[in-house]
Structure formats: C-alpha cells, structure tokens
N, C-alpha and C. Protein backbone atom coordinates (compact mmCIF):
# COMPACT_ATOMS: atom_id res chain seq x y z
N UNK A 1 -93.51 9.33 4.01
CA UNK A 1 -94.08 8.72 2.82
C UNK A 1 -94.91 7.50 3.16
N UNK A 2 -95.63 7.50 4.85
CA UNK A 2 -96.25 6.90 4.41
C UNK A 2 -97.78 6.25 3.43
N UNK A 3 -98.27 5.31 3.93
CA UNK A 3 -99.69 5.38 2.48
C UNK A 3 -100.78 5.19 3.29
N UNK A 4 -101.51 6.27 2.63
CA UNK A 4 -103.15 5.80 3.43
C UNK A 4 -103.65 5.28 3.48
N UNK A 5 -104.45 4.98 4.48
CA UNK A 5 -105.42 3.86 5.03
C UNK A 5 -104.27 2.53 4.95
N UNK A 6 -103.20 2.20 5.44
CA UNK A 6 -101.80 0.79 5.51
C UNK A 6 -101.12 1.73 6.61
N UNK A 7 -101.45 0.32 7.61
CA UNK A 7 -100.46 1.11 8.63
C UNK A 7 -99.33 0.88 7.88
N UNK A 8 -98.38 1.36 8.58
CA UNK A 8 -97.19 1.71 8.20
C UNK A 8 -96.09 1.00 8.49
N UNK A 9 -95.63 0.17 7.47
CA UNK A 9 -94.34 -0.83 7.83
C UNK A 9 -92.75 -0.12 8.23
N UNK A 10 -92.14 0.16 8.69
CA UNK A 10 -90.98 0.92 8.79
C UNK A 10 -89.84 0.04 9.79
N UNK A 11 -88.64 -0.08 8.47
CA UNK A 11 -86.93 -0.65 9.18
C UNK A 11 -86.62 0.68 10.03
N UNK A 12 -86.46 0.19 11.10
CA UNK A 12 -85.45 1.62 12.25
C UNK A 12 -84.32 1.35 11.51
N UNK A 13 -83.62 0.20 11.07
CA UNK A 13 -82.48 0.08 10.38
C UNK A 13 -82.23 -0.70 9.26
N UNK A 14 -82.31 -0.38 8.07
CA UNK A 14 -82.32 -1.43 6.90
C UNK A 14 -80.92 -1.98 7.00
N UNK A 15 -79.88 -1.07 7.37
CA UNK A 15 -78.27 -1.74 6.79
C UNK A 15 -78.68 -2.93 8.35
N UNK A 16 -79.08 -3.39 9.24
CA UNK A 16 -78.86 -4.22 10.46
C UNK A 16 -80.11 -5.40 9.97
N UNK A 17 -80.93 -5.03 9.18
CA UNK A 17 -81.68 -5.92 8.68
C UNK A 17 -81.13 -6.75 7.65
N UNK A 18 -80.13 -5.86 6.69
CA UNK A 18 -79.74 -6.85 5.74
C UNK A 18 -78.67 -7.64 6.67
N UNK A 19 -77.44 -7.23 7.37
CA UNK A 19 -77.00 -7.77 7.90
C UNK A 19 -77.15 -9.05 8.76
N UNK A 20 -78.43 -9.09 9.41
CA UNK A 20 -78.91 -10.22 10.02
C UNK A 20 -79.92 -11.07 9.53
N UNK A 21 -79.75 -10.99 8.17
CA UNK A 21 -80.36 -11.55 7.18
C UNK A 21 -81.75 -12.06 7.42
N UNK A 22 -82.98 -10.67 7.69
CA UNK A 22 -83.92 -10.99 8.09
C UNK A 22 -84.88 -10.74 7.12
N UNK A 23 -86.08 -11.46 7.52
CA UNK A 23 -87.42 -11.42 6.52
C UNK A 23 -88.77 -10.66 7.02
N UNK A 24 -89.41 -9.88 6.66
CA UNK A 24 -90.72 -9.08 6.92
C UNK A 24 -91.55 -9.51 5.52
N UNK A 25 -92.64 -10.18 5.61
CA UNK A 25 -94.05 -10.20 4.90
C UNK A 25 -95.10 -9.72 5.29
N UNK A 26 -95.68 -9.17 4.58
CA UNK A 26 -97.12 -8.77 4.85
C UNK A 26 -97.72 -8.53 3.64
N UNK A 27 -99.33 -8.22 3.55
CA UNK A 27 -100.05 -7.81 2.34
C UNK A 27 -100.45 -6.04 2.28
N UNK A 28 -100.29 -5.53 1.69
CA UNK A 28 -101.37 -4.49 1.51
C UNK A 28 -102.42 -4.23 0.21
N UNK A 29 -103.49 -3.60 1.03
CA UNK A 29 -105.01 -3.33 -0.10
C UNK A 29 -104.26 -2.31 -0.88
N UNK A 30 -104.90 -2.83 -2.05
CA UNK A 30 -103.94 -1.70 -3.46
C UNK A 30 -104.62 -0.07 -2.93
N UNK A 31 -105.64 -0.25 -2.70
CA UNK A 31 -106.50 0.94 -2.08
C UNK A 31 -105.77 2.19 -1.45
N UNK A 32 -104.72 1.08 -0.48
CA UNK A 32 -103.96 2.05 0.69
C UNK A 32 -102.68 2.59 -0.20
N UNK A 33 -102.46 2.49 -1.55
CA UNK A 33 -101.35 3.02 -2.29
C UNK A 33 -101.65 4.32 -3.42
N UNK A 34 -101.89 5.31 -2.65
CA UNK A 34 -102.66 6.40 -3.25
C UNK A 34 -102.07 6.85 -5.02
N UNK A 35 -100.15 6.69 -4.95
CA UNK A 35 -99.79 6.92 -5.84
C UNK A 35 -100.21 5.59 -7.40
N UNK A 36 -100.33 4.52 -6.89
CA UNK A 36 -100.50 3.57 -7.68
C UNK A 36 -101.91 3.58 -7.98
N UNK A 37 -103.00 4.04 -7.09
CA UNK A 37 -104.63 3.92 -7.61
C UNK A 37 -104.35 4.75 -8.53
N UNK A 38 -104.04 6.30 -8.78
CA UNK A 38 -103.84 6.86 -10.05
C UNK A 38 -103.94 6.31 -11.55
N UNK A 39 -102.68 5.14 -11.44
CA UNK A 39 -102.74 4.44 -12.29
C UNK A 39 -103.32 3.05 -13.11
N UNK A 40 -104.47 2.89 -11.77
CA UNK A 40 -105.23 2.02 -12.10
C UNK A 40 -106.82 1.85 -12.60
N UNK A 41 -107.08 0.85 -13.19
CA UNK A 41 -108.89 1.40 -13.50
C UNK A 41 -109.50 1.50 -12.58
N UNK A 42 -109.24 0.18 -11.56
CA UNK A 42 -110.01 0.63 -9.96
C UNK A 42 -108.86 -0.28 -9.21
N UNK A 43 -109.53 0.15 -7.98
CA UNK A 43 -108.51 -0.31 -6.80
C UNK A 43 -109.08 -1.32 -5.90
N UNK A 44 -109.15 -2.31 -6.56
CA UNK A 44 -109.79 -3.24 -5.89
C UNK A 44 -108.26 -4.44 -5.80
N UNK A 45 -108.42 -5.20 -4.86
CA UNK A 45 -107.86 -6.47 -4.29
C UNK A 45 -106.39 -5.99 -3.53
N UNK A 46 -105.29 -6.69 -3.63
CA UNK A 46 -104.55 -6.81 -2.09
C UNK A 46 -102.85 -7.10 -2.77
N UNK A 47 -101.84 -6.56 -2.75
CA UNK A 47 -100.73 -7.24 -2.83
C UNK A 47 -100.05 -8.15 -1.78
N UNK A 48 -99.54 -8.95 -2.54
CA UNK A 48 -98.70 -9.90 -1.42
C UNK A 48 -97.11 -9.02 -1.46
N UNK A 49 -96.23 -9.37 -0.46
CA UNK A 49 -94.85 -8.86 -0.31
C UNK A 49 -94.11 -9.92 0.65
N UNK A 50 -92.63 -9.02 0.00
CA UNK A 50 -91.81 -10.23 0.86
C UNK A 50 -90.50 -9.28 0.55
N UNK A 51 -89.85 -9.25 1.97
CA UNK A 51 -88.53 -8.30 2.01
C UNK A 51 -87.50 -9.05 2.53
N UNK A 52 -86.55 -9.57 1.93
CA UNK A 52 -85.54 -10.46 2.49
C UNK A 52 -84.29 -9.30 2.68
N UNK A 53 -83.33 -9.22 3.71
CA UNK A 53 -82.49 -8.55 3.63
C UNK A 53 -80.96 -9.51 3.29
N UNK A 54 -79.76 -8.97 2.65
CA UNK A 54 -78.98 -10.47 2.55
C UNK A 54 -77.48 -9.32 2.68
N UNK A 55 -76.42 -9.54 2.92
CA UNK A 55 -74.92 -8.97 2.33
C UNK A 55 -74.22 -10.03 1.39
N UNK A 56 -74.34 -9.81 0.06
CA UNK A 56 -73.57 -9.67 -0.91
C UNK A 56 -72.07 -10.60 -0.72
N UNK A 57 -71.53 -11.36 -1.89
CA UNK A 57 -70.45 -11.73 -1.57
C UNK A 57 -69.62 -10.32 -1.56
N UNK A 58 -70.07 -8.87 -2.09
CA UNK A 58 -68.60 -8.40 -2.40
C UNK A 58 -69.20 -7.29 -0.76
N UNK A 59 -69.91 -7.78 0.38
CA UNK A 59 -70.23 -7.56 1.24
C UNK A 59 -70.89 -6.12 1.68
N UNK A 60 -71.70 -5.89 0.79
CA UNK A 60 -72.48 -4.63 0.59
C UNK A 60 -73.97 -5.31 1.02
N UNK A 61 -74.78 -4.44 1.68
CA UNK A 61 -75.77 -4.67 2.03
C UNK A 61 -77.09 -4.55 1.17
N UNK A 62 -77.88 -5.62 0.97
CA UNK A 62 -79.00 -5.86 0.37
C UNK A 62 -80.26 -5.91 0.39
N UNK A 63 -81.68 -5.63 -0.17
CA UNK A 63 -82.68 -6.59 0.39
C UNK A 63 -83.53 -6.55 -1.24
N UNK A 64 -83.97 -7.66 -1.00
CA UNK A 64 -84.47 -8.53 -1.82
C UNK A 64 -86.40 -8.63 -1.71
N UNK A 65 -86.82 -7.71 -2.58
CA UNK A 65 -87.94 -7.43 -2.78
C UNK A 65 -89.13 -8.29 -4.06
N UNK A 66 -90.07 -9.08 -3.11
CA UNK A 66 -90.88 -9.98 -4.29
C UNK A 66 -92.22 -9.28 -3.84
N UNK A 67 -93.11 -9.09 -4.48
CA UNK A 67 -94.49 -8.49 -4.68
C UNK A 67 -95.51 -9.61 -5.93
N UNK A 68 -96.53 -9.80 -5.10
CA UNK A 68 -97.23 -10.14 -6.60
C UNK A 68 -98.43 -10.01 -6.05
N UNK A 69 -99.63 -10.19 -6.88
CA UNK A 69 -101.26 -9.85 -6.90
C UNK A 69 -101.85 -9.50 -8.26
N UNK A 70 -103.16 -8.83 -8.20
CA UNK A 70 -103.47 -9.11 -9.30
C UNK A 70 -103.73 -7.58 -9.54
N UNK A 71 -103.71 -6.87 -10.59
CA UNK A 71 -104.00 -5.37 -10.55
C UNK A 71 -104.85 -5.19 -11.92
N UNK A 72 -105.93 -4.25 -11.47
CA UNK A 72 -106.59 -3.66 -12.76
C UNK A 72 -106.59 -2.54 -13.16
N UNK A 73 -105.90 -2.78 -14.57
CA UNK A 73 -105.23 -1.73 -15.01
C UNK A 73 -106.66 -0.74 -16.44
N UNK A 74 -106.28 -0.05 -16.91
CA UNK A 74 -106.97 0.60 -18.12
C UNK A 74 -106.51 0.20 -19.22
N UNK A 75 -107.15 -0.64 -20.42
CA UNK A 75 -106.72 -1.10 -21.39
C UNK A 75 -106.64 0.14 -22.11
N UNK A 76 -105.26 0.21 -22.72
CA UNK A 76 -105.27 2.04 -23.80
C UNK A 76 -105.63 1.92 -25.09
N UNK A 77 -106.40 0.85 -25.46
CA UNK A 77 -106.78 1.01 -26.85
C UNK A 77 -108.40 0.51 -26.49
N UNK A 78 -109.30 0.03 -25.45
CA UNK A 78 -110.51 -0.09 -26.02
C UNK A 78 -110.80 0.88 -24.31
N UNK A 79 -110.07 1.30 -23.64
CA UNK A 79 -110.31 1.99 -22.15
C UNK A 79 -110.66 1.16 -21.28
N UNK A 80 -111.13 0.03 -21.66
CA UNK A 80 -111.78 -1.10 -20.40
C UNK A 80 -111.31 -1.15 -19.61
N UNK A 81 -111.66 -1.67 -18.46
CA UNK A 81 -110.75 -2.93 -17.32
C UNK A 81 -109.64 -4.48 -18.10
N UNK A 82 -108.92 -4.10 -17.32
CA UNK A 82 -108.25 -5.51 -17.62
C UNK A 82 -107.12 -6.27 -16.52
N UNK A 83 -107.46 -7.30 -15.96
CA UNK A 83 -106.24 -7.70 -15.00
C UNK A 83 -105.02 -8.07 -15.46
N UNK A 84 -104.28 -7.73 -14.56
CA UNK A 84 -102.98 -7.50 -14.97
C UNK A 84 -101.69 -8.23 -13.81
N UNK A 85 -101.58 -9.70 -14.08
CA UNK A 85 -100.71 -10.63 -12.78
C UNK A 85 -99.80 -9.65 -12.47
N UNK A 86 -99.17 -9.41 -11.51
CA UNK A 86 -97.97 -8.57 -10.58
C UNK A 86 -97.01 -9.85 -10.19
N UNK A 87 -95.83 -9.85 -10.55
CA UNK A 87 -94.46 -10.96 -10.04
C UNK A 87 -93.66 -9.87 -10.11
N UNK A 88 -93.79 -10.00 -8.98
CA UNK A 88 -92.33 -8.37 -9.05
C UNK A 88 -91.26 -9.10 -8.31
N UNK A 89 -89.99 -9.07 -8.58
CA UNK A 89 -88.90 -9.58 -7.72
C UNK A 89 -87.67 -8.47 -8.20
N UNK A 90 -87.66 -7.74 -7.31
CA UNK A 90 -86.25 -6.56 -7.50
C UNK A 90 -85.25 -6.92 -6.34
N UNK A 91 -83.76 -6.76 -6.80
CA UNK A 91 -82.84 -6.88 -5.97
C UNK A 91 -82.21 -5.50 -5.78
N UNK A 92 -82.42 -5.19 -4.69
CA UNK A 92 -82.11 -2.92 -4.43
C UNK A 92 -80.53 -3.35 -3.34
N UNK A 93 -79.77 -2.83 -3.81
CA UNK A 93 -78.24 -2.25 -3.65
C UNK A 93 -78.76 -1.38 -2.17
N UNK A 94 -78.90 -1.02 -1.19
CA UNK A 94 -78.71 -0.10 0.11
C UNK A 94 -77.75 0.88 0.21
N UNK A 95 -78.23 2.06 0.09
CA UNK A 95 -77.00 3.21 0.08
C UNK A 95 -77.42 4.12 1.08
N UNK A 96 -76.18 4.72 1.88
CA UNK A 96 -76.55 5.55 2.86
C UNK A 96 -77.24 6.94 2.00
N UNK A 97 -78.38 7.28 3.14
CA UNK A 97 -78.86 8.81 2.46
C UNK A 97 -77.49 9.71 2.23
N UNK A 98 -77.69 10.28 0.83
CA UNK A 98 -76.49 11.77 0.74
C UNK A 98 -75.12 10.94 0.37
N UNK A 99 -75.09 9.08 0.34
CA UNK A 99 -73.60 9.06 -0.58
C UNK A 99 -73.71 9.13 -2.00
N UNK A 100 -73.03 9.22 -2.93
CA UNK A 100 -73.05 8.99 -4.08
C UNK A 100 -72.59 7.53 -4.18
N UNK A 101 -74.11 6.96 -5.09
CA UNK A 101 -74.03 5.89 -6.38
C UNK A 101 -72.79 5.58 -7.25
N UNK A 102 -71.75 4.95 -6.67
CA UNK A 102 -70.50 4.45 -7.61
C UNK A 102 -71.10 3.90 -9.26
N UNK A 103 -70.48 4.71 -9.98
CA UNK A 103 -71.01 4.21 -11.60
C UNK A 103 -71.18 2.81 -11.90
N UNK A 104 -70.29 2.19 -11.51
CA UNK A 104 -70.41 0.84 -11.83
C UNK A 104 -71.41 0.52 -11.28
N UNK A 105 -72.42 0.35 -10.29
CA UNK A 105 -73.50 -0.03 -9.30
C UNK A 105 -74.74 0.59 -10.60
N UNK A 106 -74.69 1.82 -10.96
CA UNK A 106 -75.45 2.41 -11.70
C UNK A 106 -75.29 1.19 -13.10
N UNK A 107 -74.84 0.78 -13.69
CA UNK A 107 -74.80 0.24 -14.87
C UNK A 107 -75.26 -1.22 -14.38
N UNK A 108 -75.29 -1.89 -13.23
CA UNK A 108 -75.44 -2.96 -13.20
C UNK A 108 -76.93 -3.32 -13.56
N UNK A 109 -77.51 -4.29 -14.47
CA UNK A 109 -78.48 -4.22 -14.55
C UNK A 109 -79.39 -5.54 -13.67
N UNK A 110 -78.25 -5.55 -12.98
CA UNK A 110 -78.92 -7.25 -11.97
C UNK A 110 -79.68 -6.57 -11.21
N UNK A 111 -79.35 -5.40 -10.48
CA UNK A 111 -79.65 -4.69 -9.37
C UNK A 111 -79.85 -3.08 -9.22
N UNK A 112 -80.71 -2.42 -8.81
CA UNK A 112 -80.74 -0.90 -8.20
C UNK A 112 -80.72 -0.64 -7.28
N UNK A 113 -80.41 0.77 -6.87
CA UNK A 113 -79.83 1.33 -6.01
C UNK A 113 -81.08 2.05 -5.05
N UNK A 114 -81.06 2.13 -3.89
CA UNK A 114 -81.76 3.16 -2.98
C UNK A 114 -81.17 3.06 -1.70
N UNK A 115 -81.98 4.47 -2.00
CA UNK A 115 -80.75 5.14 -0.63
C UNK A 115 -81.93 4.71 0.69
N UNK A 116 -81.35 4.72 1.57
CA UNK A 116 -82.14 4.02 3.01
C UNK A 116 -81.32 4.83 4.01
N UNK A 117 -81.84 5.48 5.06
CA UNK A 117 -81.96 5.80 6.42
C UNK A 117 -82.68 5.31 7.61
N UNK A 118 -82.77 5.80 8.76
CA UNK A 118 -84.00 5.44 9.82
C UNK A 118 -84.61 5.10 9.00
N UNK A 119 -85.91 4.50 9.90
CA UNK A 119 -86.85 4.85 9.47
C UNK A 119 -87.83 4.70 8.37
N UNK A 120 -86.78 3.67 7.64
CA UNK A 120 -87.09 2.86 6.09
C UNK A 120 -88.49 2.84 5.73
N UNK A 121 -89.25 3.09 4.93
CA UNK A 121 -90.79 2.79 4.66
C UNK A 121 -90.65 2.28 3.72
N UNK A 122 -91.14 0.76 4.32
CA UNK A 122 -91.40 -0.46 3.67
C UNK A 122 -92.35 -0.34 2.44
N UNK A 123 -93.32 -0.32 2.78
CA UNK A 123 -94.55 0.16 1.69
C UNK A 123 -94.47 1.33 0.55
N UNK A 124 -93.99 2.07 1.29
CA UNK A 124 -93.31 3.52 -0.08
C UNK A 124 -91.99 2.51 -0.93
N UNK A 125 -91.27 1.60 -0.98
CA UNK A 125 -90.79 1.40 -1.37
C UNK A 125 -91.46 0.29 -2.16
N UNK A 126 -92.43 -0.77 -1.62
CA UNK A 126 -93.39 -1.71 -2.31
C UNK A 126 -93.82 -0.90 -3.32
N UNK A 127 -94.32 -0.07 -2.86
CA UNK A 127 -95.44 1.17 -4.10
C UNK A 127 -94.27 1.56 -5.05
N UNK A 128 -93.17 2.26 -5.24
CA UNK A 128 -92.31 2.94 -5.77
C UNK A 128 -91.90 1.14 -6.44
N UNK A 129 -91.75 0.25 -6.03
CA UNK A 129 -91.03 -0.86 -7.39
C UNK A 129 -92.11 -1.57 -8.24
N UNK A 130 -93.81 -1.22 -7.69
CA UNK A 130 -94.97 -1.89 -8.69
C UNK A 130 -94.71 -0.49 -9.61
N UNK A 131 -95.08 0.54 -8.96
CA UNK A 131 -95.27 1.44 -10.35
C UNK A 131 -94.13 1.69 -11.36
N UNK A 132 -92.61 1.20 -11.54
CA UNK A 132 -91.47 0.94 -11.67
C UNK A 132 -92.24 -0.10 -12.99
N UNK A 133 -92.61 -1.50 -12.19
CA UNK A 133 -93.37 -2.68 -13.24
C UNK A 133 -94.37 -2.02 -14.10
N UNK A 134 -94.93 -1.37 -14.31
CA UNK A 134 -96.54 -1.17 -14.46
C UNK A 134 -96.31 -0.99 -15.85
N UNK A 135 -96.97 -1.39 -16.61
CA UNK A 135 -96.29 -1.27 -18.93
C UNK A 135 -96.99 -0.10 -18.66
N UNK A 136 -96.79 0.63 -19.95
CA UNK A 136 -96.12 1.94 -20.18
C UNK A 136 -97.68 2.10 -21.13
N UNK A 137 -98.14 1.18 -21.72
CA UNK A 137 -99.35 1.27 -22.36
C UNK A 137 -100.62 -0.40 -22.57
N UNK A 138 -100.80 -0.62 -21.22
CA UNK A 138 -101.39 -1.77 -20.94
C UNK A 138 -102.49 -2.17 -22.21
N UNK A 139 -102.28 -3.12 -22.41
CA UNK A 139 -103.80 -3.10 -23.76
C UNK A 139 -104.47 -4.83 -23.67
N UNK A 140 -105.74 -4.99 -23.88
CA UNK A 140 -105.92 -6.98 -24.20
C UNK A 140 -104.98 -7.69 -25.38
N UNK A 141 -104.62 -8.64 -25.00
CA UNK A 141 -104.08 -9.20 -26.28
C UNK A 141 -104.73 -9.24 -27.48
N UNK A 142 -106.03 -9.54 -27.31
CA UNK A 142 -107.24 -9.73 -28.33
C UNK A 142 -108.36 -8.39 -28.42
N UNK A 143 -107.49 -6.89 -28.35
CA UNK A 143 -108.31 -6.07 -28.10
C UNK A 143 -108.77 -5.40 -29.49
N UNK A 144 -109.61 -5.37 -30.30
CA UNK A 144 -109.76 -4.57 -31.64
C UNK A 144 -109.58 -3.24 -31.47
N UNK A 145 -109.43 -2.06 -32.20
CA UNK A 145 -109.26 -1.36 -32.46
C UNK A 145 -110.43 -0.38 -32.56
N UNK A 146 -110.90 0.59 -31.76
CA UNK A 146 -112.37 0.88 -31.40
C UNK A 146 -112.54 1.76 -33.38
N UNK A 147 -113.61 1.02 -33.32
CA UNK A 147 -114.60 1.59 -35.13
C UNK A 147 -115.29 3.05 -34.80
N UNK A 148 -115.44 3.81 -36.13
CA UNK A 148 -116.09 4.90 -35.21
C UNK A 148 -117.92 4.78 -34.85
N UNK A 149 -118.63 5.19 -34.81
CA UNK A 149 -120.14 4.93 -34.91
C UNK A 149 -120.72 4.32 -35.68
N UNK A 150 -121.92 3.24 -35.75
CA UNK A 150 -122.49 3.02 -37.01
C UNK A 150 -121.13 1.77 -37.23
N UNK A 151 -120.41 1.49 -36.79
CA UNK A 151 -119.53 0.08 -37.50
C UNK A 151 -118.70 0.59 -38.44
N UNK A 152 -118.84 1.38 -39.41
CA UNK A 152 -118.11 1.28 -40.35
C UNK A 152 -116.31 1.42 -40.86
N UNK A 153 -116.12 0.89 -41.63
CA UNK A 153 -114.76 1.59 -41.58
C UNK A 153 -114.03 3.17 -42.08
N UNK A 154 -113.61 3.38 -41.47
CA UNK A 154 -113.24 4.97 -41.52
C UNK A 154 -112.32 4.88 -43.06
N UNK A 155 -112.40 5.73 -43.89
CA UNK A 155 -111.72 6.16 -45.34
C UNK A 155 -110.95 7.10 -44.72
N UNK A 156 -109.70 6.75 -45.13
CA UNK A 156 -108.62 7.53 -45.06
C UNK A 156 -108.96 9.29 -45.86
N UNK A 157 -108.62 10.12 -45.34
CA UNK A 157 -108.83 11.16 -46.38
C UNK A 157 -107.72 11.35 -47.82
N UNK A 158 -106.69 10.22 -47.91
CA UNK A 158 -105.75 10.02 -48.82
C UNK A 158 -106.25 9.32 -50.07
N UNK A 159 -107.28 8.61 -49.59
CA UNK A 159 -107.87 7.72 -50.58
C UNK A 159 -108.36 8.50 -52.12
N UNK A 160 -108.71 9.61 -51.66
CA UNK A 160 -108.96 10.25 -52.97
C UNK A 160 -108.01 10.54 -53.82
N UNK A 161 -106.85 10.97 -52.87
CA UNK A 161 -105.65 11.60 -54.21
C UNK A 161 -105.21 9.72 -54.55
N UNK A 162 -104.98 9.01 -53.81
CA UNK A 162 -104.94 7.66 -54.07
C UNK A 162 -105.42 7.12 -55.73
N UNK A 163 -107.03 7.38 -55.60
CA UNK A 163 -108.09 7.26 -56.83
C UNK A 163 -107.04 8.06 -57.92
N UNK A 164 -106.91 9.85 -57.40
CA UNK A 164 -106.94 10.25 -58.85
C UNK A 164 -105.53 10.43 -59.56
N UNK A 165 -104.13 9.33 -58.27
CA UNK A 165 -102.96 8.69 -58.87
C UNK A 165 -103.14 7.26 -59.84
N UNK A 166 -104.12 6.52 -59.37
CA UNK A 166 -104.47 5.46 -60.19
C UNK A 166 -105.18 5.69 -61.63
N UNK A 167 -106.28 6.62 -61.25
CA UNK A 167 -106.64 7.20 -62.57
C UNK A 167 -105.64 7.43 -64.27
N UNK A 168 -106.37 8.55 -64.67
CA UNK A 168 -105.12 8.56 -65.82
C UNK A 168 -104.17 9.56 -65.52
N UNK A 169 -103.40 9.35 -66.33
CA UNK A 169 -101.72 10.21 -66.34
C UNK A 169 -102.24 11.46 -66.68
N UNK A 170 -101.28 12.51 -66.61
CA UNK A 170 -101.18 14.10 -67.43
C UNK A 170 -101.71 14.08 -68.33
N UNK A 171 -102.47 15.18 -68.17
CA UNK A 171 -103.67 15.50 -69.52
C UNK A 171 -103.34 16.68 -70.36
C-alpha cells in the first residue's frame, strides 16, 4: 500500500517503535496520495506529519499520529475550490495482524484501533486518517445557493395550488 510518486516510509516494527518511544517526521506532496486526490478539487501543496510511538499506562502499545496542511477541497453547493486547514491528531491502539479488537477498545472513543505487522506503511496510514477527517459535504461558509439562469428566483411548482388554497372556499 504504498503511494505514488512518496517514497515510502515503512516501521520493520511498530510494536518496538512504540516501545522505545520513538519519533519519525516527514512531509508528503498531497499529489503522492492517489486515494485522497480523488477527493480533492486539485492536488496541489504538501502535508506535514508526525508519528510518536508511546506504551500506555495500562501498557499496550501506541502511536500517536498529528498531520496538518492545507487541502483543496470541492465546495458541494457552489462546486468551487475551497481550502480546507488539516489538524489531524489521532491516537491508534496497535494490534497484532489477525487478533481480535477487545470490545471495550472498540467503544473507546479517545482512541482507534489498527492492526500493524512488518513492514508498517507509514503514509498508507497518514492517507487512511486525513480521508477519515475529510467533512462528508465541504461547502464556504458564505456560499449562496447557485440561482438558475437569468438570476431569477425559481417558483416552486406548489405555488399555484398555494394561490388556489388562498383563493375562495367550495363553490
């Protein structure tokens, strides 16, 4: 899984990373995140990242994921461009590939779960927690409501039975 055109960040061991409570930063071009350009208007500029690994007081292994940059997204009510700040900070639970997710871990809402092996890809996992962030229907705060041609305002097609309820009663 890794992403094109980004070399490729990869833990040989995430559970020995959280354990030795280590840090990996780097940036990648939104460009090199094929699944996330999909969802963007264009793919222009760069994320920042930051992977802290930590163990837990109840001594379960951790890492601690911050992302931010700037992303341009598709406004869904006028289609434009619009930037969109990225502060991503997720705290991911480490589970061996193939154990099962204890329920309680599932309900916690401080933290989620992923499963990690060899081989960890850093960046598939950067990509997999922005598109996680990304609103569900991006729009401007101050965006109007597109008019149809000509400016005008559109008449409901109700408006008539409207008229001939206001009109007079039973005849």
């Amino acid at each position: 899984m890794s992403q094109q055109g980004a070399k490729p960040v990869v833990l040989a061991d995430p559970f020995k990373f959280a354990r030795d409570a280590r840090v990996l930063r780097g940036e990648v071009a939104v460009a090199g995140m094929g699944r996330l350009v999909d969802q963007l208007f264009d793919e222009s500029g760069a994320v920042a990242w930051e992977l802290v690994g930590e163990v837990g007081e109840d001594r379960k292994p951790r890492l601690l994921l911050t992302a931010s940059g700037t992303l341009k997204l598709r406004c869904q009510r006028c289609l434009d461009g619009m930037e969109w700040p990225l502060a991503l900070a997720s705290r991911l639970l480490i589970v061996p590939v193939g154990q099962e997710i204890p329920d309680d871990e599932l309900e916690d809402d401080e933290q989620d779960a992923v499963e990690a092996g060899a081989d960890f890809d850093v960046l598939a996992l950067v990509e997999d927690e922005i598109l996680l962030a990304l609103p569900i229907a991006p729009r401007h705060d101050d965006c109007e409501v597109p008019r149809p041609e000509g400016g005008g305002e559109k008449k409901s097609p109700f408006a008539v039975l409207a008229g001939l309820k206001a009109g007079s009663g039973p005849r």
